[in-house]
Protein backbone atom coordinates (compact mmCIF):
# COMPACT_ATOMS: atom_id res chain seq x y z
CA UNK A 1 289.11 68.83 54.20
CA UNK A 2 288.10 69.00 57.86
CA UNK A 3 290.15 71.56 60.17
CA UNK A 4 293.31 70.93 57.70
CA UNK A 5 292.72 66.99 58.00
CA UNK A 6 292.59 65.08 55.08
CA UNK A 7 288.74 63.00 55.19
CA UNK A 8 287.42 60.09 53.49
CA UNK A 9 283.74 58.95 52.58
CA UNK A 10 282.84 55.70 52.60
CA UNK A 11 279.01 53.98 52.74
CA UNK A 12 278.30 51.83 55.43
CA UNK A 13 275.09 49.93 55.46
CA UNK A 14 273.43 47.14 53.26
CA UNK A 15 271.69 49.62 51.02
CA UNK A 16 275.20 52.40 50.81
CA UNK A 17 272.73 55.04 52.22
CA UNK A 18 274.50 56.09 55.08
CA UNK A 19 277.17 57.57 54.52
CA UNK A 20 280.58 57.74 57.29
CA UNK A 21 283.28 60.18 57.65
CA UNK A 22 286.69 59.73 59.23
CA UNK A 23 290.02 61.70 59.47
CA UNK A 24 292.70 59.74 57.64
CA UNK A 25 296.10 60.39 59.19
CA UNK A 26 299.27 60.46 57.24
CA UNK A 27 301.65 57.72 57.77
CA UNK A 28 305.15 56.19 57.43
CA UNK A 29 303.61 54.28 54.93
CA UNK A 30 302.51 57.15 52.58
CA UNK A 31 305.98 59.12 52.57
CA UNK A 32 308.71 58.23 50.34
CA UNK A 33 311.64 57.19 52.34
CA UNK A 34 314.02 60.03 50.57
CA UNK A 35 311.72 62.74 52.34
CA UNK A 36 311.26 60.79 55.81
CA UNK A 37 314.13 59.56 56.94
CA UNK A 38 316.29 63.23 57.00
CA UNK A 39 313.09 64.71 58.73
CA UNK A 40 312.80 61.73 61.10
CA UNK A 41 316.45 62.04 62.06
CA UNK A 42 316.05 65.84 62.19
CA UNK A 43 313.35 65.19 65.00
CA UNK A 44 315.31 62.33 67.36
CA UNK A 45 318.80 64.47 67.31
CA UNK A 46 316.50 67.53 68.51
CA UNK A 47 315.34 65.31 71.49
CA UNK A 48 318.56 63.89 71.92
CA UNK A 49 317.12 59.94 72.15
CA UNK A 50 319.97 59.45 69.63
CA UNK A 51 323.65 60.00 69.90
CA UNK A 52 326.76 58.87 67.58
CA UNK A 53 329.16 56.67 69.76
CA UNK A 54 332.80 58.23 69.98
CA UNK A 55 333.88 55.12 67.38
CA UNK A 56 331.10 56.34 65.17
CA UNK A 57 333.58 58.83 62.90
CA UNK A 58 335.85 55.82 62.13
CA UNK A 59 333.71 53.10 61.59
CA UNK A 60 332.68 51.95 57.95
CA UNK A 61 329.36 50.98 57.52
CA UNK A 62 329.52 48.01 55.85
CA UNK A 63 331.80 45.53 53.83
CA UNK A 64 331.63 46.89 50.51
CA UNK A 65 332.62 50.15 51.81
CA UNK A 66 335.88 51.59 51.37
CA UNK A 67 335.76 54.30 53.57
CA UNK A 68 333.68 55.82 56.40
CA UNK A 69 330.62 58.23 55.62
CA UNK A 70 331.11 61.35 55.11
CA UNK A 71 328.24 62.89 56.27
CA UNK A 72 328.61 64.67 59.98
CA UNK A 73 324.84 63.53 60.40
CA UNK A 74 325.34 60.04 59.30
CA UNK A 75 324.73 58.35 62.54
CA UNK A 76 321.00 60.24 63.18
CA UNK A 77 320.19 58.83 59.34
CA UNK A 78 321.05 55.76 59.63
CA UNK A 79 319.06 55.29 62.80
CA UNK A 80 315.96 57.22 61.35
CA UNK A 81 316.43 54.50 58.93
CA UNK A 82 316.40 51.98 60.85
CA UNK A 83 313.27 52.84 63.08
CA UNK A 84 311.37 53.49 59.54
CA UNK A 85 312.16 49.85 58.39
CA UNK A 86 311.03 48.55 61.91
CA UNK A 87 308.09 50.63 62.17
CA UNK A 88 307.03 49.51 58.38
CA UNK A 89 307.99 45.36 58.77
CA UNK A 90 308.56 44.97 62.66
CA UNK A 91 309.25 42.56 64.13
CA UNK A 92 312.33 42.58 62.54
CA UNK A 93 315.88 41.46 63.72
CA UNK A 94 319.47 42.23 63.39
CA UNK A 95 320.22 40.15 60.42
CA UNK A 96 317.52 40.97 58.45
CA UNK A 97 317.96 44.83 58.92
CA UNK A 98 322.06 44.02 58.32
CA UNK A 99 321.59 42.05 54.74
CA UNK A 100 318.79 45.08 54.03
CA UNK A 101 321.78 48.00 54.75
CA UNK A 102 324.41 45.84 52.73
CA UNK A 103 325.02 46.03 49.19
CA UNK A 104 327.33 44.11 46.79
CA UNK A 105 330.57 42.90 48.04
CA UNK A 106 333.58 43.41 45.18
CA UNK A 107 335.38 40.12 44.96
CA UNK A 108 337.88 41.69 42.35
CA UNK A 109 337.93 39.10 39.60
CA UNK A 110 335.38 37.21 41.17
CA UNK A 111 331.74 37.87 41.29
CA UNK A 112 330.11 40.14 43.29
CA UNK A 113 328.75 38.75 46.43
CA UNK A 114 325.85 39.91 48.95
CA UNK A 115 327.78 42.34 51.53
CA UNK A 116 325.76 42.67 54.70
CA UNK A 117 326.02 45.98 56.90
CA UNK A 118 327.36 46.78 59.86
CA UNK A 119 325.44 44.62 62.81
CA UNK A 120 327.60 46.29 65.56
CA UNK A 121 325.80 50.14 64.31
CA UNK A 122 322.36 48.46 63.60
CA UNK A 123 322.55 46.77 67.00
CA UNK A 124 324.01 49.72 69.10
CA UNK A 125 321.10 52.09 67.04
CA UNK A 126 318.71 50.24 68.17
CA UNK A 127 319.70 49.69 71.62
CA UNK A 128 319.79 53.60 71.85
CA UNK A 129 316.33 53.31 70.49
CA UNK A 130 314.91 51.04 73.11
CA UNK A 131 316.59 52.97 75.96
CA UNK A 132 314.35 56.22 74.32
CA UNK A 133 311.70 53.85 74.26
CA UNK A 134 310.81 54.12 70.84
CA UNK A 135 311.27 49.99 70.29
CA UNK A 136 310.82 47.12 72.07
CA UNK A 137 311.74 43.23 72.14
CA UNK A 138 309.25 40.89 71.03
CA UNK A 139 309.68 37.71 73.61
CA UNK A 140 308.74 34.60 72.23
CA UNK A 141 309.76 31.67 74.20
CA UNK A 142 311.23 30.53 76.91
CA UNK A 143 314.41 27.47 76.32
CA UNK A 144 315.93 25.14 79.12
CA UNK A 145 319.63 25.20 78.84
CA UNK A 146 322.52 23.68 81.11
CA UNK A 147 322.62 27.51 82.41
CA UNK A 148 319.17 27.74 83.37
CA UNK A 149 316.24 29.29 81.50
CA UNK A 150 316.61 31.63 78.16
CA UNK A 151 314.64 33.95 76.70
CA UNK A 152 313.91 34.06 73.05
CA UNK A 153 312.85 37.16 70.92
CA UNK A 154 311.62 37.42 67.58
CA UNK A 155 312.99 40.46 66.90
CA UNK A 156 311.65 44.49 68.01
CA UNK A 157 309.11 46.15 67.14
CA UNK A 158 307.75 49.83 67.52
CA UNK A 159 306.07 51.04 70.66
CA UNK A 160 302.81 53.54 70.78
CA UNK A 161 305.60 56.04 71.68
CA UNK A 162 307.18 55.35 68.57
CA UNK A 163 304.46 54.93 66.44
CA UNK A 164 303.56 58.47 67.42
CA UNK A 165 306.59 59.91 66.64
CA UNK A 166 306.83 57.81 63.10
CA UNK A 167 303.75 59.42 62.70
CA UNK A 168 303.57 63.15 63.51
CA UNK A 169 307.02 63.39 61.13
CA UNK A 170 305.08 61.51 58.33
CA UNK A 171 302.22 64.14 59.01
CA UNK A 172 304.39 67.09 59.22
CA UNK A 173 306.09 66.35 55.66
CA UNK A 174 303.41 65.14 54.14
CA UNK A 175 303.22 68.90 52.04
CA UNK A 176 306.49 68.47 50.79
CA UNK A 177 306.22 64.77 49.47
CA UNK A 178 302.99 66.15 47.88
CA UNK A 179 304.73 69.16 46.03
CA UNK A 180 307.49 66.61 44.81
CA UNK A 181 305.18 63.55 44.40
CA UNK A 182 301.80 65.14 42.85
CA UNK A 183 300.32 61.44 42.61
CA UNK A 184 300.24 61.26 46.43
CA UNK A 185 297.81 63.51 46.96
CA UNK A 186 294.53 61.02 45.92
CA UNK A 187 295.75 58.82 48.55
């Protein structure tokens, strides 16, 4: 440990004689998503980046749902959510983050069907997101239409704003993932 910084040794060189030292920094990909998420959306509702929309307390969340959450926090989780699974497979679009939100839709009698979430919250969350700066669209191409030009995007991604944030929540939790997850300490 160097000035409470996790460091690694590794040998550089043809022979392994030299040997190199560098500060490893804890990341969103180290934390378990049950301990990162509430901290993330602990940090963006102290900043206020994030706020619920007034429909937010009737709105179910997806198909399979019966009823709206419960939760008075919901809305802060579900975008700290959301700007984990960006940050971890970015660029990533609306679709893809809906069918990865849904769950099983109950046909009755029928088989169970793929239910896909909410795209109105997923695409309001992360247009609050992008207005904090903390995600960005990744332009592709341009079309020709009978309009006139059109811009195509990939999807968003996270920007070096967001990254750092991601980041310094993953560092700052990183002592209680270890006390619940012992394994993740050799890593």
């Amino acid at each position: 440990m160097l000035n409470g910084c996790l460091t690694r040794c590794f040998h550089i060189g043809a022979d392994g004689r030299k040997g190199a030292w560098c500060i490893t920094m804890t990341t969103v990909y180290d934390i378990p998503a049950d301990i990162f998420n509430p901290a993330l959306a602990a940090a963006m509702a102290d900043q206020e980046a994030v706020s619920m929309p007034d429909w937010g307390q009737y709105v179910k969340t997806a198909v399979d749902r019966e009823r709206p959450p419960t939760q008075t926090d919901w809305w802060y989780l579900r975008t700290a959510a959301i700007l984990r699974k960006v940050a971890r497979n970015g660029p990533v679009g609306v679709t893809h983050l809906a069918q990865a939100f849904g769950g099983k839709k109950d046909n009755g009698v029928m088989p169970n069907t793929p239910g896909v979430a909410s795209r109105h919250i997923i695409r309001t969350a992360l247009q609050q997101l992008e207005e904090a700066g903390l995600v960005e669209k990744v332009p592709t191409r341009e079309v020709e239409t009978d309009e006139g030009k059109v811009q195509l995007y990939a999807g968003r991604r996270i920007t070096p704003d967001g990254q750092k944030l991601v980041d310094n929540v993953a560092h700052s939790v990183r002592g209680v993932a270890e006390e619940q997850y012992p394994g993740l300490s050799k890593y």
